[in-house]
N, C-alpha and C. Protein backbone atom coordinates (compact mmCIF):
# COMPACT_ATOMS: atom_id res chain seq x y z
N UNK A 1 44.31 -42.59 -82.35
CA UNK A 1 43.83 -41.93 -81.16
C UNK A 1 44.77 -40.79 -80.79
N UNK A 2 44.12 -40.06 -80.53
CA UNK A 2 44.45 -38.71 -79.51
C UNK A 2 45.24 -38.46 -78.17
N UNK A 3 46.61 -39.04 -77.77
CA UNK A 3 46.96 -38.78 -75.97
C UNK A 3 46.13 -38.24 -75.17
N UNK A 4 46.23 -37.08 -75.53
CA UNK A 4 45.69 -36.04 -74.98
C UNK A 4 44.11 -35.46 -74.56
N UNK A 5 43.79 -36.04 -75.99
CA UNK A 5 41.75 -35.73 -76.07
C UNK A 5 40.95 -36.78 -75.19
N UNK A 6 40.02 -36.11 -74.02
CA UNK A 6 39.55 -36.24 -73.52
C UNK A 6 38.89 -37.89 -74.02
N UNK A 7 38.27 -38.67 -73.17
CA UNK A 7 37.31 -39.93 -73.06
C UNK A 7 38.42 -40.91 -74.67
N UNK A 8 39.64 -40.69 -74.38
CA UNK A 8 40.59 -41.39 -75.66
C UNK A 8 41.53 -41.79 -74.86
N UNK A 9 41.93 -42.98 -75.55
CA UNK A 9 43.17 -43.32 -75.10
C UNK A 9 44.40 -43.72 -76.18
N UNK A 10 45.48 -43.39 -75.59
CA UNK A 10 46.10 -43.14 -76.67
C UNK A 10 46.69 -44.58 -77.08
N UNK A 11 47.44 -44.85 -78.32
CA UNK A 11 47.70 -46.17 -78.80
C UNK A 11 48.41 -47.01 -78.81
N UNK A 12 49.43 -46.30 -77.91
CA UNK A 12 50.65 -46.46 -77.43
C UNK A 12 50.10 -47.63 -76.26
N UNK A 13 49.51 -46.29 -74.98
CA UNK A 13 48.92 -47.39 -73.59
C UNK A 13 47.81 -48.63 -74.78
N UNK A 14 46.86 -48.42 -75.52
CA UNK A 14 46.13 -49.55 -75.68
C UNK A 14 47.22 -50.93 -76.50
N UNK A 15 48.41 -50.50 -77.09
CA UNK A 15 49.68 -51.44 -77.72
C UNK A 15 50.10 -52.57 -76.35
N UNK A 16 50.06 -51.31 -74.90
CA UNK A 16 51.08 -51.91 -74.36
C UNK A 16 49.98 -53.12 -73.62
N UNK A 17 48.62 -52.41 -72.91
CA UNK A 17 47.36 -53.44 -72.56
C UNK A 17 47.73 -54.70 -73.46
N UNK A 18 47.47 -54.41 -74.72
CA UNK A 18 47.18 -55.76 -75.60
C UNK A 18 48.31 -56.78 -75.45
N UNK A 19 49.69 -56.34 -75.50
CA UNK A 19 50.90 -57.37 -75.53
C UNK A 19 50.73 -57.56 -73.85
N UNK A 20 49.97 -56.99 -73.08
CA UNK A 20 50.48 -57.44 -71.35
C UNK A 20 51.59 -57.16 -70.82
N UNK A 21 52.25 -55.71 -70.89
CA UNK A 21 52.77 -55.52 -70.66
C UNK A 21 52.54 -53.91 -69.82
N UNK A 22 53.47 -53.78 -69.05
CA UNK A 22 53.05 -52.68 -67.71
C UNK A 22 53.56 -51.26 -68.22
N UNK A 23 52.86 -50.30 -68.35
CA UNK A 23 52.97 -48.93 -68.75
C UNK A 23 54.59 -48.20 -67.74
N UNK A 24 55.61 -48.12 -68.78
CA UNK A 24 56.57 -47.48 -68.70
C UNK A 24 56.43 -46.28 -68.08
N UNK A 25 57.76 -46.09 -67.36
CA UNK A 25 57.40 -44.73 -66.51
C UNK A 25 58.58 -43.73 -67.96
N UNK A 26 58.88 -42.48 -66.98
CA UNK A 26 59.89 -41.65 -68.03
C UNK A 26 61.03 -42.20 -67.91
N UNK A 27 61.37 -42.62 -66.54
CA UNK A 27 62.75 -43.39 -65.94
C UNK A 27 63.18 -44.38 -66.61
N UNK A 28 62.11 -45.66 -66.87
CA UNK A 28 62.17 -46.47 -67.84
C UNK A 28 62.58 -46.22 -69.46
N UNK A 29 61.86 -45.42 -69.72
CA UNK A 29 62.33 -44.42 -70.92
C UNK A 29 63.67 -44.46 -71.06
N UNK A 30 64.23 -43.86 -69.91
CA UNK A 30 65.52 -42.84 -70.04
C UNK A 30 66.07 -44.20 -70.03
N UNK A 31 66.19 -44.90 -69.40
CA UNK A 31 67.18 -46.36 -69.32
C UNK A 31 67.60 -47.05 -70.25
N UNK A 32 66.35 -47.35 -70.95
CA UNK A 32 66.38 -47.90 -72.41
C UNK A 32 67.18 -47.51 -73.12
N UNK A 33 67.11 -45.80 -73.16
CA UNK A 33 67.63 -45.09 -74.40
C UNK A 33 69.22 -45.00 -73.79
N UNK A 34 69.35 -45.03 -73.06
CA UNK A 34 71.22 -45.04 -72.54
C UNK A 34 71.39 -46.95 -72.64
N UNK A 35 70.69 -47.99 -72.43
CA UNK A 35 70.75 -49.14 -72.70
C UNK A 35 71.48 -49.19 -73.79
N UNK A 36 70.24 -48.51 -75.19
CA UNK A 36 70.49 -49.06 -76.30
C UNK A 36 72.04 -48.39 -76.90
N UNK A 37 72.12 -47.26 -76.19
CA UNK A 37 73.45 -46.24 -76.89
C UNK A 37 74.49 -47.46 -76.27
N UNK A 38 74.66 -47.55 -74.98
CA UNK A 38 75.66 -48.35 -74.75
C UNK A 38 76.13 -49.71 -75.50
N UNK A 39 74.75 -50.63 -76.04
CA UNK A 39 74.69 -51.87 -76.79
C UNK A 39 74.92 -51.41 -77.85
N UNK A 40 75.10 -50.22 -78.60
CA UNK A 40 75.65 -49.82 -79.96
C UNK A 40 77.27 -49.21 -79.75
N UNK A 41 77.45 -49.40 -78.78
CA UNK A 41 78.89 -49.18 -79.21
C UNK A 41 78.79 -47.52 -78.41
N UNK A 42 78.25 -46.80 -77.89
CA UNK A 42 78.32 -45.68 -77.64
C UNK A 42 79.34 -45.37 -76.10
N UNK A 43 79.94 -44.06 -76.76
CA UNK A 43 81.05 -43.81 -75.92
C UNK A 43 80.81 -42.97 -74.49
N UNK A 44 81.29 -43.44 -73.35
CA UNK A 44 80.73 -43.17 -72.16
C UNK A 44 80.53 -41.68 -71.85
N UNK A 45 81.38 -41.02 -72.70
CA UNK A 45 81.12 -39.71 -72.61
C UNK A 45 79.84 -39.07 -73.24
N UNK A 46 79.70 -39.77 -74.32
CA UNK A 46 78.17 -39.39 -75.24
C UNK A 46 76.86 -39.83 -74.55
N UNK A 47 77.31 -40.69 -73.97
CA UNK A 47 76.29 -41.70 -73.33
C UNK A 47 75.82 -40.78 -71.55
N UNK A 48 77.15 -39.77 -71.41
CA UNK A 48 77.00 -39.20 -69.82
C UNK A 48 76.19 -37.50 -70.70
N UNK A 49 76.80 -37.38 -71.48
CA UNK A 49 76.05 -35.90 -72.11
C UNK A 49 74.76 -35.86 -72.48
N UNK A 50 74.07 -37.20 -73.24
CA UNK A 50 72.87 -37.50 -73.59
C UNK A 50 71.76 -37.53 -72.23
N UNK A 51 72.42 -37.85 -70.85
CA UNK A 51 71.87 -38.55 -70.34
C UNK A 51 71.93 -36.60 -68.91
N UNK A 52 72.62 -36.02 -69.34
CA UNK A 52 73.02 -34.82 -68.46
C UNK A 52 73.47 -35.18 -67.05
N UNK A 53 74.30 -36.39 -67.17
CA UNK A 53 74.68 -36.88 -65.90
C UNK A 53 76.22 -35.73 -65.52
N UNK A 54 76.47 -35.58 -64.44
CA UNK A 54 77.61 -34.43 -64.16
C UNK A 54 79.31 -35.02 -64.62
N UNK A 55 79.04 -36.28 -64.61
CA UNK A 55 80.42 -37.00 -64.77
C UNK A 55 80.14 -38.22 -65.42
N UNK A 56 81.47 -38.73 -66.35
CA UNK A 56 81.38 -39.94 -66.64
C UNK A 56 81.08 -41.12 -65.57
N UNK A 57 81.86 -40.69 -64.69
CA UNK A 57 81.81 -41.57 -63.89
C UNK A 57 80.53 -41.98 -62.84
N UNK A 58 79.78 -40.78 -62.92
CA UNK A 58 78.17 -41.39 -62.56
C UNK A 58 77.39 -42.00 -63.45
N UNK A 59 77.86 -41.63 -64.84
CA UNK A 59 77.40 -43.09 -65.68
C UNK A 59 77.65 -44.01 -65.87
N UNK A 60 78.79 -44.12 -65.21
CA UNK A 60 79.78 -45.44 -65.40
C UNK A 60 79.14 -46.30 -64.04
N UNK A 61 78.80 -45.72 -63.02
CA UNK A 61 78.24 -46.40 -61.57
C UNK A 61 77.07 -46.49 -61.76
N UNK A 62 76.46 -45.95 -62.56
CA UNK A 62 74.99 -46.33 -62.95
C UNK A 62 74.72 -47.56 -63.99
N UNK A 63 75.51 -47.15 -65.32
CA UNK A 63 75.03 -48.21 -66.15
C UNK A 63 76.33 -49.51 -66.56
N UNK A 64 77.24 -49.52 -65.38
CA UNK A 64 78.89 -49.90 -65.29
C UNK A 64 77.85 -51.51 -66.26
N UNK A 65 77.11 -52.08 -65.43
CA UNK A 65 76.61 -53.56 -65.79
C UNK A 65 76.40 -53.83 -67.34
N UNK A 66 75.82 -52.52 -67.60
CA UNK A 66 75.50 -52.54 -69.28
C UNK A 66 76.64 -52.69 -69.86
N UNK A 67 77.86 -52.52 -69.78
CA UNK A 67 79.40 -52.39 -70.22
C UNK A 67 79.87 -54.20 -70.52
N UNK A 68 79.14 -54.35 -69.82
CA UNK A 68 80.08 -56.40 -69.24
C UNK A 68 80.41 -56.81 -70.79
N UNK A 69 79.40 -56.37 -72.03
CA UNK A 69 80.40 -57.22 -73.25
C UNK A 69 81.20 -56.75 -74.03
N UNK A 70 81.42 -55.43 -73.28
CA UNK A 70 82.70 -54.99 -74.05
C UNK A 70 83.84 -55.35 -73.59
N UNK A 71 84.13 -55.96 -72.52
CA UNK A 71 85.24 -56.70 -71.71
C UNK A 71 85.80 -57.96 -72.55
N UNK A 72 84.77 -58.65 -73.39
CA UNK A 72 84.99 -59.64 -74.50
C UNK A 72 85.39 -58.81 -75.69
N UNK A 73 85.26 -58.04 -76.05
CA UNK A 73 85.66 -57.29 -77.48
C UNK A 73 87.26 -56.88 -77.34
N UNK A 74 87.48 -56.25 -75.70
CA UNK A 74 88.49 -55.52 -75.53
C UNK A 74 89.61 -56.59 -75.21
N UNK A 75 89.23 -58.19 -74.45
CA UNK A 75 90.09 -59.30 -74.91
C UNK A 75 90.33 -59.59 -76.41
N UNK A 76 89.52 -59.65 -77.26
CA UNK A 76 89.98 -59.69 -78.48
C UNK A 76 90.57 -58.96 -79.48
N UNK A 77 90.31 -57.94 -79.13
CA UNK A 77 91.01 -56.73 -79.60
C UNK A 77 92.64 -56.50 -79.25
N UNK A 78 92.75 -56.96 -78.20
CA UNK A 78 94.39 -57.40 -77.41
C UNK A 78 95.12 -58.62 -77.85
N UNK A 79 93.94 -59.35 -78.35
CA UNK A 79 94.71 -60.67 -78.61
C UNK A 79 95.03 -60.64 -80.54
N UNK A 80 94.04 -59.96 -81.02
CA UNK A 80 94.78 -59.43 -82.48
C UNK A 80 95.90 -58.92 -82.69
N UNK A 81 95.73 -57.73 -81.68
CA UNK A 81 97.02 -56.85 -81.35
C UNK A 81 98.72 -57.40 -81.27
N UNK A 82 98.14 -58.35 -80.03
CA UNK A 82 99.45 -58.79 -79.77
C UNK A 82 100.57 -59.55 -80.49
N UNK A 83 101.59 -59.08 -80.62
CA UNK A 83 103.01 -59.91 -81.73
C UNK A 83 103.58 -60.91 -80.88
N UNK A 84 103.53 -62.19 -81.23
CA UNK A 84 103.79 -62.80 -80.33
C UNK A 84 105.49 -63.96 -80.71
C-alpha cells in the first residue's frame, strides 16, 4: 500500500491495527530512537547532537532514567580496575 494515495492505507498503520497496538506519534518516534542509541552504548553527546537538543545536559534531564544500567557497568568497570 500507498501512505499517501488516496482511499489506502498504509501498512505500517494496518501492522500496527493488527498487533493492537496505538499509532505512534513523531515524539514517540524520536524517543525510541534516542532510547535505542542510549541502550547501545551511545555517548551523551551523540545522543544530544542526534537529537538537536542545545546541551548535554538537557539530554541528560530528559533521558537521565534511560542511563540507570550503566551505573552497573561503571561499578564493574571500577572493580576490575582496582589493585587491591
Amino acid at each position: 500500500m500507498h501512505p499517501g494515495k488516496p482511499g489506502t492505507r498504509s501498512w505500517f498503520l494496518t501492522a500496527l491495527t493488527a498487533a493492537g497496538l496505538p499509532r505512534p506519534t513523531i515524539h514517540d518516534l524520536r524517543h525510541t530512537a534516542a532510547s535505542l542509541a542510549v541502550s547501545v552504548g551511545a555517548n551523551a553527546k551523540a545522543v544530544q547532537r542526534m537529537l538537536g537538543h542545545a546541551s548535554a545536559a538537557m539530554t541528560l534531564d530528559t533521558y537521565a532514567d534511560l542511563f540507570d544500567d550503566d551505573l552497573d557497568a561503571v561499578v564493574d568497570r571500577l572493580n576490575q580496575a582496582a589493585i587491591f
